[in-house]
N, C-alpha and C. Protein backbone atom coordinates (compact mmCIF):
# COMPACT_ATOMS: atom_id res chain seq x y z
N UNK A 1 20.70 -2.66 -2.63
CA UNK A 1 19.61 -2.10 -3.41
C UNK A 1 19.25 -2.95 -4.62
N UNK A 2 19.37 -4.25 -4.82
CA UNK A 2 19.15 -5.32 -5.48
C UNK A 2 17.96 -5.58 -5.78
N UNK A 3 16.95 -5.46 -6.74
CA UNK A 3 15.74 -5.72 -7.01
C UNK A 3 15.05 -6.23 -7.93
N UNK A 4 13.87 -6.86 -7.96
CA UNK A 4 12.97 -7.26 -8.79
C UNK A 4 11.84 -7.17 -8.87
N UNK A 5 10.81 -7.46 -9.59
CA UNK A 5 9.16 -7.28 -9.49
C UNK A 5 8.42 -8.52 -9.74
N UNK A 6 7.12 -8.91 -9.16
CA UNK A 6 6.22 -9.70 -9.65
C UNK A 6 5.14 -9.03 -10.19
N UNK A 7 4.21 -9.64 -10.90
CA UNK A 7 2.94 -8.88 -11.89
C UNK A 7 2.15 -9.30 -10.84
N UNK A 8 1.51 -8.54 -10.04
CA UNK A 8 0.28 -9.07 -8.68
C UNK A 8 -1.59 -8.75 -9.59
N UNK A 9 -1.80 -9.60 -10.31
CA UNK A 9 -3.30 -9.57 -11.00
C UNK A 9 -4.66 -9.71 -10.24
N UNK A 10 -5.38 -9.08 -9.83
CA UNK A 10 -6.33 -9.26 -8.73
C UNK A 10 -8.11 -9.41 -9.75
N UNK A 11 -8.40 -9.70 -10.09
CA UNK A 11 -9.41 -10.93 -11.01
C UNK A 11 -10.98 -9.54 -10.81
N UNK A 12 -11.46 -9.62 -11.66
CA UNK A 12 -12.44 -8.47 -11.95
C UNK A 12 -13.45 -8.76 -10.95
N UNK A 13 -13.56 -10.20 -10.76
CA UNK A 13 -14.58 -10.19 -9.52
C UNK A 13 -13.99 -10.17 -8.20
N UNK A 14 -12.79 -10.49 -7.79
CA UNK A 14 -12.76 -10.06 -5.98
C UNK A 14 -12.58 -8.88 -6.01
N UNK A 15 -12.18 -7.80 -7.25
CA UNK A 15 -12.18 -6.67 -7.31
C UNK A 15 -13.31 -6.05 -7.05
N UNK A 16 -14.16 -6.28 -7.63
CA UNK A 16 -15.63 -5.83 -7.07
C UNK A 16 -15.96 -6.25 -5.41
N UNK A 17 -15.98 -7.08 -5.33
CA UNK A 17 -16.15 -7.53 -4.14
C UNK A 17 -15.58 -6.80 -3.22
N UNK A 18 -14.23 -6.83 -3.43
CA UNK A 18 -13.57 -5.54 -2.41
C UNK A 18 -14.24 -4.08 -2.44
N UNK A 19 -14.55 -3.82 -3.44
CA UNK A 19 -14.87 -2.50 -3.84
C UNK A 19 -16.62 -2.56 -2.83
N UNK A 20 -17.38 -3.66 -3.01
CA UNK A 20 -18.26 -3.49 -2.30
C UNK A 20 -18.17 -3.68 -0.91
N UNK A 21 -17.18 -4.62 -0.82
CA UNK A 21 -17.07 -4.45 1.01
C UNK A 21 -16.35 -3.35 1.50
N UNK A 22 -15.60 -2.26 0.66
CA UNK A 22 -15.55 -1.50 1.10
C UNK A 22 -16.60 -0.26 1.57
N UNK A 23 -17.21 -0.38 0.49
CA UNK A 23 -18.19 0.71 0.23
C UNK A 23 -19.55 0.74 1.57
N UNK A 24 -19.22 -0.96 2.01
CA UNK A 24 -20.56 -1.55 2.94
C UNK A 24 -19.79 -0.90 4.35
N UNK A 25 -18.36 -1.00 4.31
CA UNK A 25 -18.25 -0.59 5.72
C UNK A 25 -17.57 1.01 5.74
N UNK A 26 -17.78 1.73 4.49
CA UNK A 26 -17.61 3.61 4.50
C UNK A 26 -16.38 3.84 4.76
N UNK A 27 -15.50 2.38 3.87
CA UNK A 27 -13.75 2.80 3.93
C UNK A 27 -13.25 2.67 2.53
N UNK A 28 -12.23 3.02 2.51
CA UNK A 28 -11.67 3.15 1.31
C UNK A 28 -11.30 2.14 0.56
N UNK A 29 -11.24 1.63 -0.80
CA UNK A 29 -10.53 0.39 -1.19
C UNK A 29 -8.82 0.64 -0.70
N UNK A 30 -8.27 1.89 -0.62
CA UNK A 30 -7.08 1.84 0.07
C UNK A 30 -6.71 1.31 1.33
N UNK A 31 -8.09 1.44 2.22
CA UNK A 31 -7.74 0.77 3.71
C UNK A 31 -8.03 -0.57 3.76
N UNK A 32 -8.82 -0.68 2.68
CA UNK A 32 -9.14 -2.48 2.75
C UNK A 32 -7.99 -3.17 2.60
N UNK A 33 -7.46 -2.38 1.41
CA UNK A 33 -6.37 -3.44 0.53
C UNK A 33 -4.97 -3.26 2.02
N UNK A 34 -4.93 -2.37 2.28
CA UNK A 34 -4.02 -1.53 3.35
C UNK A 34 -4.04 -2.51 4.41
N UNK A 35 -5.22 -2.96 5.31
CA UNK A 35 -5.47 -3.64 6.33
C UNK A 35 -4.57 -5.12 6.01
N UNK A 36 -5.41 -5.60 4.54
CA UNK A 36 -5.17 -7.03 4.33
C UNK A 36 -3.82 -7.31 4.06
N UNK A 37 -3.18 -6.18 3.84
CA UNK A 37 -1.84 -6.58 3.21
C UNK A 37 -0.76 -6.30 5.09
N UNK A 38 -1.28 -5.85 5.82
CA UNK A 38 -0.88 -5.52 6.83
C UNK A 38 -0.99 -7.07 8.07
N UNK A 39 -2.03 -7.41 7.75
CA UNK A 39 -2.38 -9.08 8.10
C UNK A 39 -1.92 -10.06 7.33
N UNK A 40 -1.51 -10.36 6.47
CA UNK A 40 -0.63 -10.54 5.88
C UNK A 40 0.84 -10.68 6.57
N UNK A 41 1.60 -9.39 6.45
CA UNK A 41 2.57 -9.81 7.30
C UNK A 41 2.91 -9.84 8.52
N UNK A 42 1.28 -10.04 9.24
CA UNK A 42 1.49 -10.11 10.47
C UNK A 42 1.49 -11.93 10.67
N UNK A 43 0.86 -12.60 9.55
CA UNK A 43 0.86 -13.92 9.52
C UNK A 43 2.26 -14.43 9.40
N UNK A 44 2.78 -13.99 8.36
CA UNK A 44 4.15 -14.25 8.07
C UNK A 44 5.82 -13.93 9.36
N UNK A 45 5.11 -12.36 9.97
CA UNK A 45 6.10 -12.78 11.07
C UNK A 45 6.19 -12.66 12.63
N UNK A 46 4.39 -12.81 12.53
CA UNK A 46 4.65 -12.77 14.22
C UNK A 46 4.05 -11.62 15.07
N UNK A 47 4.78 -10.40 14.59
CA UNK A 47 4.62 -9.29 14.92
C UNK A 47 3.45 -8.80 14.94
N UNK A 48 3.06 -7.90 16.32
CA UNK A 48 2.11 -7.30 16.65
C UNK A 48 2.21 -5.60 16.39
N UNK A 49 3.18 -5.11 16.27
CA UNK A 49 2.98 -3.56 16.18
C UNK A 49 4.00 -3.53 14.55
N UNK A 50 3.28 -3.07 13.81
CA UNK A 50 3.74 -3.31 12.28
C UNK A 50 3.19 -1.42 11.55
N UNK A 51 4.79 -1.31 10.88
CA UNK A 51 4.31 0.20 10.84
C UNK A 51 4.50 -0.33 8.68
N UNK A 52 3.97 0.33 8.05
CA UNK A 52 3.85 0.08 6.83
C UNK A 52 4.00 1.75 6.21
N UNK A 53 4.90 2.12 5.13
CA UNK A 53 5.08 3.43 4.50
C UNK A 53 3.83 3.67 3.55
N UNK A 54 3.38 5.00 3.37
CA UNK A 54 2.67 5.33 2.35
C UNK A 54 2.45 6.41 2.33
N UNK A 55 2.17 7.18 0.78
CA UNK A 55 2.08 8.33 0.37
C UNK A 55 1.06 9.12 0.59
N UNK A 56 1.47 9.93 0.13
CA UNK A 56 0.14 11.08 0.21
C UNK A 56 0.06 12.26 -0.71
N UNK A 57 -0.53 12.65 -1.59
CA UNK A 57 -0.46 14.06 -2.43
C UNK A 57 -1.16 15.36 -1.41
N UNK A 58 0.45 16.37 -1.58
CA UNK A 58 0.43 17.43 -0.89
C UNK A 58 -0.63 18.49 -1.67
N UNK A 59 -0.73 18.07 -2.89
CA UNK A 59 -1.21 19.04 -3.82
C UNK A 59 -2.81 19.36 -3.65
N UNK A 60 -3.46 18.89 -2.00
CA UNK A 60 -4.92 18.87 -2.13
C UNK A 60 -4.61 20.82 -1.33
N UNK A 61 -3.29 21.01 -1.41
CA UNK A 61 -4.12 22.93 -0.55
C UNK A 61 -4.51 23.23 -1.87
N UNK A 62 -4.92 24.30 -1.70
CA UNK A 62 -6.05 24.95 -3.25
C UNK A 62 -4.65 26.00 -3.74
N UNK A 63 -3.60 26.08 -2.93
CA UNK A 63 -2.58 27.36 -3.34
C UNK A 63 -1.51 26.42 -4.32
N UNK A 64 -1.76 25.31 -4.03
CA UNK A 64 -0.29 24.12 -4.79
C UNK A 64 -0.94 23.70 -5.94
N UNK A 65 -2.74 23.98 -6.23
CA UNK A 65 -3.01 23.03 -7.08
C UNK A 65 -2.33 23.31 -8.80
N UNK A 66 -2.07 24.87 -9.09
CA UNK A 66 -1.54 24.98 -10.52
C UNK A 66 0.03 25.07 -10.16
N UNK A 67 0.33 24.06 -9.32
CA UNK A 67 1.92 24.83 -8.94
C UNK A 67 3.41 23.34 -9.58
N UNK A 68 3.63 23.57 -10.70
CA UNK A 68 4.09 22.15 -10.80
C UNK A 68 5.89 21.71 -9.95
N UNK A 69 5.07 20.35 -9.97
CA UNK A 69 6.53 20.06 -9.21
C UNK A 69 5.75 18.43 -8.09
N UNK A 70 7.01 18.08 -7.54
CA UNK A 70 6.92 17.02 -6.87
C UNK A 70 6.09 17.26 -5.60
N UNK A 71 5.05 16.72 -5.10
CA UNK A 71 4.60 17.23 -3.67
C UNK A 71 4.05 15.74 -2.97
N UNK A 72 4.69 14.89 -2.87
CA UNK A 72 4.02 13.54 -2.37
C UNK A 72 4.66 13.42 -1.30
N UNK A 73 4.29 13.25 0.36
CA UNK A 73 5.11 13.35 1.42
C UNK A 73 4.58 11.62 1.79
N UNK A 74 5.81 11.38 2.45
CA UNK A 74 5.69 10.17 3.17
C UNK A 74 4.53 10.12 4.31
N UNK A 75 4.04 9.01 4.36
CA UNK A 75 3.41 8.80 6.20
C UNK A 75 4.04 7.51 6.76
N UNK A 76 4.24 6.89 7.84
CA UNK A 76 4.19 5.83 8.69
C UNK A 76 2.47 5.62 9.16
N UNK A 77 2.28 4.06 8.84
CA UNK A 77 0.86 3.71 8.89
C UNK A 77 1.57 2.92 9.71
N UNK A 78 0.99 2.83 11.02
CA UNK A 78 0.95 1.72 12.26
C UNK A 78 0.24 1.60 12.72
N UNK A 79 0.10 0.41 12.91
CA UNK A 79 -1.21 -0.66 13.56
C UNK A 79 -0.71 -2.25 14.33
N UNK A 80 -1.64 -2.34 15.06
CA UNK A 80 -1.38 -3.52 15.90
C UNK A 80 -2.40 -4.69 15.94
N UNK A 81 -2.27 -5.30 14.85
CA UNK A 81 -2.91 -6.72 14.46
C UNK A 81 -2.72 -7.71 15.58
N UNK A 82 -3.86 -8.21 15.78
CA UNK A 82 -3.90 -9.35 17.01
C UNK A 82 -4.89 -10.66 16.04
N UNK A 83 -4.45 -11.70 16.30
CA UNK A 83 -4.66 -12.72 16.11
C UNK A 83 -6.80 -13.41 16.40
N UNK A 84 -6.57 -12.21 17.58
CA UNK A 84 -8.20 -12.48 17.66
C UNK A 84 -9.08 -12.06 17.58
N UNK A 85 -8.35 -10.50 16.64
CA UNK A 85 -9.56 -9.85 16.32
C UNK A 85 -9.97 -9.74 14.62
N UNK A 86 -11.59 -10.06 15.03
CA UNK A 86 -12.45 -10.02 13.60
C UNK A 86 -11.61 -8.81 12.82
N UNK A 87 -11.85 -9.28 11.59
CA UNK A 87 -11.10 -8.41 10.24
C UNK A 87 -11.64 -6.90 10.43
N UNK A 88 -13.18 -6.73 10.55
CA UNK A 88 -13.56 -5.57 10.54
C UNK A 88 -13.47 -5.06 11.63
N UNK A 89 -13.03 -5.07 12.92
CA UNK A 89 -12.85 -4.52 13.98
C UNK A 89 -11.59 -3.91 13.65
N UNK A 90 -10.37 -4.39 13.15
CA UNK A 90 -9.08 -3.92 12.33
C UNK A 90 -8.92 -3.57 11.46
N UNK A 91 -10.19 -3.61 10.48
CA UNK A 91 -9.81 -2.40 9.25
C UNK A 91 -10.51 -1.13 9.89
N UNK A 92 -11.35 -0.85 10.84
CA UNK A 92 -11.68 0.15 11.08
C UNK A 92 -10.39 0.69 11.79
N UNK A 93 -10.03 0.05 12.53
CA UNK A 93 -8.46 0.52 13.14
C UNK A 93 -7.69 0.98 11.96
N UNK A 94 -7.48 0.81 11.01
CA UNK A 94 -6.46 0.74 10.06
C UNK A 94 -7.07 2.18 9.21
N UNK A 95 -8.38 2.24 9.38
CA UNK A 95 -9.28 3.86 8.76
C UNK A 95 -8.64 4.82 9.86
N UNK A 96 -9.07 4.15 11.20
CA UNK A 96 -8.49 5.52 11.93
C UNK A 96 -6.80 6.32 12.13
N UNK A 97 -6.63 5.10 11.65
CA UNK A 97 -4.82 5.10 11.78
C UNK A 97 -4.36 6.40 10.15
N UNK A 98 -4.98 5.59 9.31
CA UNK A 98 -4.91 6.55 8.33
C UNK A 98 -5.69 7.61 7.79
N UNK A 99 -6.60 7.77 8.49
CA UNK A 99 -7.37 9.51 8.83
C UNK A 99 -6.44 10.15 9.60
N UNK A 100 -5.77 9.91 10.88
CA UNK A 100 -5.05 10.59 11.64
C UNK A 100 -3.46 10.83 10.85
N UNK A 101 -3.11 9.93 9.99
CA UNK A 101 -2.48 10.72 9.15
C UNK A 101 -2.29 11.21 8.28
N UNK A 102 -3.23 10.91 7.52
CA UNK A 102 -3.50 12.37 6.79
C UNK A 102 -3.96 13.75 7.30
N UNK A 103 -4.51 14.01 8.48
CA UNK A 103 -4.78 14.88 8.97
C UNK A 103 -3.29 15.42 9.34
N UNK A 104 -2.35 14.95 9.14
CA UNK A 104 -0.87 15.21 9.96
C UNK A 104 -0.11 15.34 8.91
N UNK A 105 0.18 14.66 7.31
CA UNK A 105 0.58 14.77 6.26
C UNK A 105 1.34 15.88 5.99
N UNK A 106 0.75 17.31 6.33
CA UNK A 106 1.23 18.29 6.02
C UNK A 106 2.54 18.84 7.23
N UNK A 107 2.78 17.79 7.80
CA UNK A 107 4.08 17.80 8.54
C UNK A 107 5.30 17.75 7.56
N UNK A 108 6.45 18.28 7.64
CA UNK A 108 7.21 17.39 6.63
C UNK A 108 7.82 15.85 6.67
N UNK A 109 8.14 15.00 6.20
CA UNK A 109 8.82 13.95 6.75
C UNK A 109 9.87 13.88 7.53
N UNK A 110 10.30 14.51 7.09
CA UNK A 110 12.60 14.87 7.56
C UNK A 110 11.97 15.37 9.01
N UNK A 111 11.13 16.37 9.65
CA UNK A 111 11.03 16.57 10.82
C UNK A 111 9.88 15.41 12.06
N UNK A 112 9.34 15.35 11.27
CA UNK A 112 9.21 13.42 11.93
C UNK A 112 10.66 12.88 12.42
N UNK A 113 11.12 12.38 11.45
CA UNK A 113 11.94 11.48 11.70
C UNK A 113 13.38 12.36 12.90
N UNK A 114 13.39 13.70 12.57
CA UNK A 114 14.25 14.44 13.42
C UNK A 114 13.86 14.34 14.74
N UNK A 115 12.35 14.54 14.88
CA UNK A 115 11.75 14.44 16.10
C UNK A 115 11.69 12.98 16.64
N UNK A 116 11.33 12.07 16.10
CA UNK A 116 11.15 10.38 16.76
C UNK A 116 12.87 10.23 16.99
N UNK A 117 13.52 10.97 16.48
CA UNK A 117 15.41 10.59 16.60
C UNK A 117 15.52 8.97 16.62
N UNK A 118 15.26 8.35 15.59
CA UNK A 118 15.30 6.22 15.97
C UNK A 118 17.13 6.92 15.14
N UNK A 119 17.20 5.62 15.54
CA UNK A 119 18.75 4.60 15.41
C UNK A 119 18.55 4.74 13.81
N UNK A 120 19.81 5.64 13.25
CA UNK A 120 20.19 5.70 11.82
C UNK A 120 20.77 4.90 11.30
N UNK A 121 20.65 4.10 10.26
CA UNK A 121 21.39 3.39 9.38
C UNK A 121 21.22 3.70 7.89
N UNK A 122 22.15 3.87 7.46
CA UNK A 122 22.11 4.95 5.83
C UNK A 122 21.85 3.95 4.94
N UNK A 123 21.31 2.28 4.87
CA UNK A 123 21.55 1.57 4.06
C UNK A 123 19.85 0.95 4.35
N UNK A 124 19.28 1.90 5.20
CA UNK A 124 18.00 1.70 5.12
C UNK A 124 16.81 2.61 5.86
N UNK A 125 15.15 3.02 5.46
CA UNK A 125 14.61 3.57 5.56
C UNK A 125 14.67 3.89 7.44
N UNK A 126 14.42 5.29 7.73
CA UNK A 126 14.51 5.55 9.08
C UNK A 126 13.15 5.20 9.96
N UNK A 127 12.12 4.57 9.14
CA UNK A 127 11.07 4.46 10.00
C UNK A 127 10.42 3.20 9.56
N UNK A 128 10.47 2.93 7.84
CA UNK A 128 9.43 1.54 7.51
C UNK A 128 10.37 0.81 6.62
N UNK A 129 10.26 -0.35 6.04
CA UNK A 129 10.95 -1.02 5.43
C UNK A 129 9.74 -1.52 4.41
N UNK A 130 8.69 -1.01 4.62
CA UNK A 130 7.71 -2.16 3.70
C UNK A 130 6.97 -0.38 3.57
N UNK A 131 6.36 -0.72 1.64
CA UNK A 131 5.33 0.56 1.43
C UNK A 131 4.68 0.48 0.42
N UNK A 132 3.53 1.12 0.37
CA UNK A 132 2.18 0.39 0.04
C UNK A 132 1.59 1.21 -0.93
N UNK A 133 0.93 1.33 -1.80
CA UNK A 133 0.20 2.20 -3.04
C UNK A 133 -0.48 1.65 -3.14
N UNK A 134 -1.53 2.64 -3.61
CA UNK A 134 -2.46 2.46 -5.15
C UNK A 134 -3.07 3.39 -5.42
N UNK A 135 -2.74 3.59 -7.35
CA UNK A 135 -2.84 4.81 -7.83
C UNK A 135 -4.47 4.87 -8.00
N UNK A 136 -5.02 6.02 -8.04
CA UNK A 136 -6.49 5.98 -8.67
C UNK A 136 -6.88 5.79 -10.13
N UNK A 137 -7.70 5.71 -10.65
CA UNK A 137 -8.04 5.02 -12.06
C UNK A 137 -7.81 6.29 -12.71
N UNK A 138 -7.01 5.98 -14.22
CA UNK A 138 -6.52 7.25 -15.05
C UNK A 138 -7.93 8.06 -15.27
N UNK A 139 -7.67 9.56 -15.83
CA UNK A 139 -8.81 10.37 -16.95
C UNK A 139 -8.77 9.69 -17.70
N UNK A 140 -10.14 9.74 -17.69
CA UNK A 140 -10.29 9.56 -19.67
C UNK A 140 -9.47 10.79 -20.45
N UNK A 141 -9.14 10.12 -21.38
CA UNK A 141 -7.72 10.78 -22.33
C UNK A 141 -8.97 11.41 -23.36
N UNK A 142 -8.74 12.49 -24.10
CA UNK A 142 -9.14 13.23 -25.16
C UNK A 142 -9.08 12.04 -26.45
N UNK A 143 -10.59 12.06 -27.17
CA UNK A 143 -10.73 11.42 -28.41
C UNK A 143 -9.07 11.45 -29.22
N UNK A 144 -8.97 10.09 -29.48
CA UNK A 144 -7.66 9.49 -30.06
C UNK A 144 -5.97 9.57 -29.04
N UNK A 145 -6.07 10.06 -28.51
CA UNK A 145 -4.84 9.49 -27.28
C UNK A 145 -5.47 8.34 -26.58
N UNK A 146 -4.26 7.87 -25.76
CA UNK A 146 -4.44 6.88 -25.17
C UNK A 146 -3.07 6.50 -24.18
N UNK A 147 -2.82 5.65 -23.39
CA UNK A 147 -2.17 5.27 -22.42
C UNK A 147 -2.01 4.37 -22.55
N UNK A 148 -0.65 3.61 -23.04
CA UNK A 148 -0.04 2.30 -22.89
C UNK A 148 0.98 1.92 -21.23
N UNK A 149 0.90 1.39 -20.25
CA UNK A 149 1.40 1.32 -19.30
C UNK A 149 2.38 0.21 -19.94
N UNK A 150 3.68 0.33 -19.43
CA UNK A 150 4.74 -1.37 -19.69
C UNK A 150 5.73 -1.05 -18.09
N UNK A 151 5.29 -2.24 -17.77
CA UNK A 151 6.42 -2.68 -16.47
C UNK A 151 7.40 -2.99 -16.99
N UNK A 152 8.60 -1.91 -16.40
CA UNK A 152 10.22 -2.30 -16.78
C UNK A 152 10.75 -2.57 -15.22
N UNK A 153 11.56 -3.65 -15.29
CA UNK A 153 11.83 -4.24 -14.60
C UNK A 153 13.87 -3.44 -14.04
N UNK A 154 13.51 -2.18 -13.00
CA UNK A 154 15.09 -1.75 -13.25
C UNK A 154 16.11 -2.42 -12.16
N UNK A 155 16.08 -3.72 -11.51
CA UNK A 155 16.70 -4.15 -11.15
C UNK A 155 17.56 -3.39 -9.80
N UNK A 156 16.13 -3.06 -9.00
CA UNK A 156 16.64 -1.85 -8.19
C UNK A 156 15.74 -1.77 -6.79
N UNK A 157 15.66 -1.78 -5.17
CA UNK A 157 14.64 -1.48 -4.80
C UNK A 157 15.06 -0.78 -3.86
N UNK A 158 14.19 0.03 -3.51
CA UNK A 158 14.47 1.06 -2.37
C UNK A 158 13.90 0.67 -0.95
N UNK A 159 13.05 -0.45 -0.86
CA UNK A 159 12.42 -0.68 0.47
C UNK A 159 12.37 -2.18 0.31
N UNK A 160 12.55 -2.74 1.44
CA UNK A 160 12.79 -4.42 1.45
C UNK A 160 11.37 -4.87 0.41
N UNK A 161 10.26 -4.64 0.90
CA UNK A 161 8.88 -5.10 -0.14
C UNK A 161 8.37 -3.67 -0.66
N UNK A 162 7.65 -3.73 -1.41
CA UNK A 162 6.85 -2.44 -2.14
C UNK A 162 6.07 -3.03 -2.50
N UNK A 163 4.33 -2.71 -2.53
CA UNK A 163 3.21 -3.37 -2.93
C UNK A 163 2.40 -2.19 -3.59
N UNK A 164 2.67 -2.14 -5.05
CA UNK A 164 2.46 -1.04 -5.49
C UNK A 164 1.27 -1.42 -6.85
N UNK A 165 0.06 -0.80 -6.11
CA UNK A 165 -1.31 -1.50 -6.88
C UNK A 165 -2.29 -0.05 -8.06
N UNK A 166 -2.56 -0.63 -8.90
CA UNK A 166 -2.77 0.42 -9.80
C UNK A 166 -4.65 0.02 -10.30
N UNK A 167 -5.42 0.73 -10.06
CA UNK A 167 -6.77 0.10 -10.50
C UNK A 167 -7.38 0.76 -11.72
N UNK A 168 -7.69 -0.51 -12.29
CA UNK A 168 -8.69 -0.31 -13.72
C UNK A 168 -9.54 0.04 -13.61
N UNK A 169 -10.17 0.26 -14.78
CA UNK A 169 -12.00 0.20 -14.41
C UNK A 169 -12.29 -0.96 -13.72
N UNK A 170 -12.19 -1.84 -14.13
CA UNK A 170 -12.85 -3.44 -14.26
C UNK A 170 -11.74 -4.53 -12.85
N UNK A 171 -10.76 -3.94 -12.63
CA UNK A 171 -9.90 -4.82 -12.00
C UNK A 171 -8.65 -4.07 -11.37
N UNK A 172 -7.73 -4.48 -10.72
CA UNK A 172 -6.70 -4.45 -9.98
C UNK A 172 -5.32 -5.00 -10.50
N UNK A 173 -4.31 -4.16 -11.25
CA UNK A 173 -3.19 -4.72 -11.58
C UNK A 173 -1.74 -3.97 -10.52
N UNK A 174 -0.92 -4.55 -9.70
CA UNK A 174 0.11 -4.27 -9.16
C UNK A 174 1.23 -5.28 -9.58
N UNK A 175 2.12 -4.94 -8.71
CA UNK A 175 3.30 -5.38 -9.05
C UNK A 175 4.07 -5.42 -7.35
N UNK A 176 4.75 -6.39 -7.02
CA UNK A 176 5.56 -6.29 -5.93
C UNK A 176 7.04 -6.13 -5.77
N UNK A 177 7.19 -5.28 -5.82
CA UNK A 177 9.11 -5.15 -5.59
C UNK A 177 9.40 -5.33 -4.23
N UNK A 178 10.75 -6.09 -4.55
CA UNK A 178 11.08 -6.72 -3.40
C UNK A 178 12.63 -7.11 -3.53
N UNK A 179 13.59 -6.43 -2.71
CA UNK A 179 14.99 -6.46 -2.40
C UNK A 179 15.64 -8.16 -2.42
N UNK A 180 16.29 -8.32 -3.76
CA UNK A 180 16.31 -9.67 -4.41
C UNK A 180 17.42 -10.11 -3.20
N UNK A 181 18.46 -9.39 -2.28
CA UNK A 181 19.19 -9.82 -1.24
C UNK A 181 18.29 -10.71 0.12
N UNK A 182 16.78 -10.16 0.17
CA UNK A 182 16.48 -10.80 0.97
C UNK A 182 14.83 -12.01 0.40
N UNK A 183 14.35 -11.77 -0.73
CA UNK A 183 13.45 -12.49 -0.86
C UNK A 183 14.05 -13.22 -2.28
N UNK A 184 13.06 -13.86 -2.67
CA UNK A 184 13.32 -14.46 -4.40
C UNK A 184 12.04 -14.61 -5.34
N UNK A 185 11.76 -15.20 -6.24
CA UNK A 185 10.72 -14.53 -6.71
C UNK A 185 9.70 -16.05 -6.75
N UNK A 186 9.79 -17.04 -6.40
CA UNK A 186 8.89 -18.09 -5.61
C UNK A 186 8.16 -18.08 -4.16
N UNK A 187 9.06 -16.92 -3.64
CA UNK A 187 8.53 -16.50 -2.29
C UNK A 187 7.56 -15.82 -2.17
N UNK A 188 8.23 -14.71 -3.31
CA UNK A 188 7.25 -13.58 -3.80
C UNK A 188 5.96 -13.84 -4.37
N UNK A 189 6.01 -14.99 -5.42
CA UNK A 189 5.26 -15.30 -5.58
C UNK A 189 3.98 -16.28 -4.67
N UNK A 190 4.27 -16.84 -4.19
CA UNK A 190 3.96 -17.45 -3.02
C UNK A 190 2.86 -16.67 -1.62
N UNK A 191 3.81 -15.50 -1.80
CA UNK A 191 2.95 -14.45 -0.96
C UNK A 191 1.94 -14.15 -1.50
N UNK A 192 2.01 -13.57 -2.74
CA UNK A 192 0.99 -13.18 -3.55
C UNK A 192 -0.10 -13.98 -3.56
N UNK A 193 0.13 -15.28 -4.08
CA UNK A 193 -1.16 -16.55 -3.70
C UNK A 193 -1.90 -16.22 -2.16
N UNK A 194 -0.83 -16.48 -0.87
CA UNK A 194 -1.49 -16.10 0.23
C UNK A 194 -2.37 -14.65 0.48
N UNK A 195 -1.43 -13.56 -0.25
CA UNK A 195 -2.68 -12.71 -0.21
C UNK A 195 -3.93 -12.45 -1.00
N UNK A 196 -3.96 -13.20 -1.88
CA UNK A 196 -5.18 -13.45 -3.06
C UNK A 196 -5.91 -14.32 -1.96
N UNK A 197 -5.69 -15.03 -1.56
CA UNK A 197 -6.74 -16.32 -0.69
C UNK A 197 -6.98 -15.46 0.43
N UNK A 198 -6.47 -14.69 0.79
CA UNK A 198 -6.20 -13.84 2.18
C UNK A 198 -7.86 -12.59 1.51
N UNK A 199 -7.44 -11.99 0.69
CA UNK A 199 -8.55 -11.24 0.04
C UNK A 199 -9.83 -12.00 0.06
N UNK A 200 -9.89 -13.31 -0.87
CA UNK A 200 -10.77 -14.01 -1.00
C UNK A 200 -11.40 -14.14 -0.09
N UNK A 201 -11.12 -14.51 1.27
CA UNK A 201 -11.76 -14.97 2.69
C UNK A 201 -12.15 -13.79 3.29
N UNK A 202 -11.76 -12.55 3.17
CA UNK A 202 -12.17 -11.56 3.68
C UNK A 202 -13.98 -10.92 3.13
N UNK A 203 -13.76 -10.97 1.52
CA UNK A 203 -15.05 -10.67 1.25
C UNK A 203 -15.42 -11.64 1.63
N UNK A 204 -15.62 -12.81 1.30
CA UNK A 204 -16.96 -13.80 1.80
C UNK A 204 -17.11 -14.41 3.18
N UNK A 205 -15.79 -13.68 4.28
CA UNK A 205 -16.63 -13.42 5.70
C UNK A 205 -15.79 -12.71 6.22
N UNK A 206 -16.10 -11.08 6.27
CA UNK A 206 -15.28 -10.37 6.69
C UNK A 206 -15.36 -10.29 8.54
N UNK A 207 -15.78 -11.17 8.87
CA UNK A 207 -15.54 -11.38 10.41
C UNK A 207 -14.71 -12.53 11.05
């Protein structure tokens, strides 16, 4: 459980850009960023059927909404990236993949995983090893508060990568955690470049 973080900065203009190519093809900046980061490591290892973790807030029934407490359930996002297909033929895959689970969300996790019965190992996740965020842009805070965010670094990770993206008004700030036993932070970094150029090429030809 050995860990570290990189600062992942995504530049006010491919931010927009994403934001408009999302908007052009009626998907989410979550499935965009979701897709690309999913191609990504399909470049890196090969693999054609790639399942990626991500959250979900339980708190959209109308009976949970004044109810406090933890309600974020896991999903498994899987998809099958092929080498020859145009970007937007696979982020629409990657919309339908994650409409169908959210429509399913309100499963619990623990009975997923009871039901798929995979091969247990207690020293790692029962279904994904890689998991993906991004939070939505804060409220505006009441005249004179305010929100200072600081990345602390706790030397800890729970999933081999974590790509955990937080959006501004104006831009895109994440951070990548990543299990210091199996990556290092030139690698990490390294990736990050590939997926910035990886972004880049997508808005200016998403085919």
């Amino acid at each position: 459980y050995n860990g570290a973080n990189v600062i992942l900065p995504l530049s006010k203009g491919l931010t927009q850009a994403l934001r408009d190519l999302s908007r052009h093809e009626s998907v989410t900046l979550f499935m965009t960023l979701l897709a690309a980061f999913q191609v990504l490591l399909f470049r890196y290892s090969g693999q054609e059927d790639i399942v990626i973790g991500g959250v979900t807030d339980m708190r959209r029934r109308p009976e949970l909404e004044n109810v406090v407490g933890y309600f974020l359930n896991s999903m498994a996002l899987r998809t099958r990236p092929c080498a020859t297909l145009p970007f937007l033929d696979y982020l629409h895959d990657v919309q339908s993949t994650v409409i169908e689970a959210l429509d399913a969300s309100n499963i619990p996790f623990d009975r997923v995983v009871r039901d798929i019965a995979p091969k247990r190992d207690g020293g790692r996740h029962p279904l994904f090893q890689v998991l993906f965020s991004i939070q939505p842009p804060m409220p505006k805070f009441p005249e004179g508060w305010a929100l200072t965010q600081m990345d602390v670094t706790l030397g800890s990770a729970k999933f081999d990568l974590y790509l955990e993206l937080d959006q501004e008004p104006d831009c895109i700030i994440g951070r990548f955690l990543y299990a210091t036993d199996l990556f290092d932070a030139p690698t990490i970094r390294k990736m990050i470049g590939h997926w910035k150029m990886l972004l880049g090429g997508i808005t200016r030809n998403p085919n």
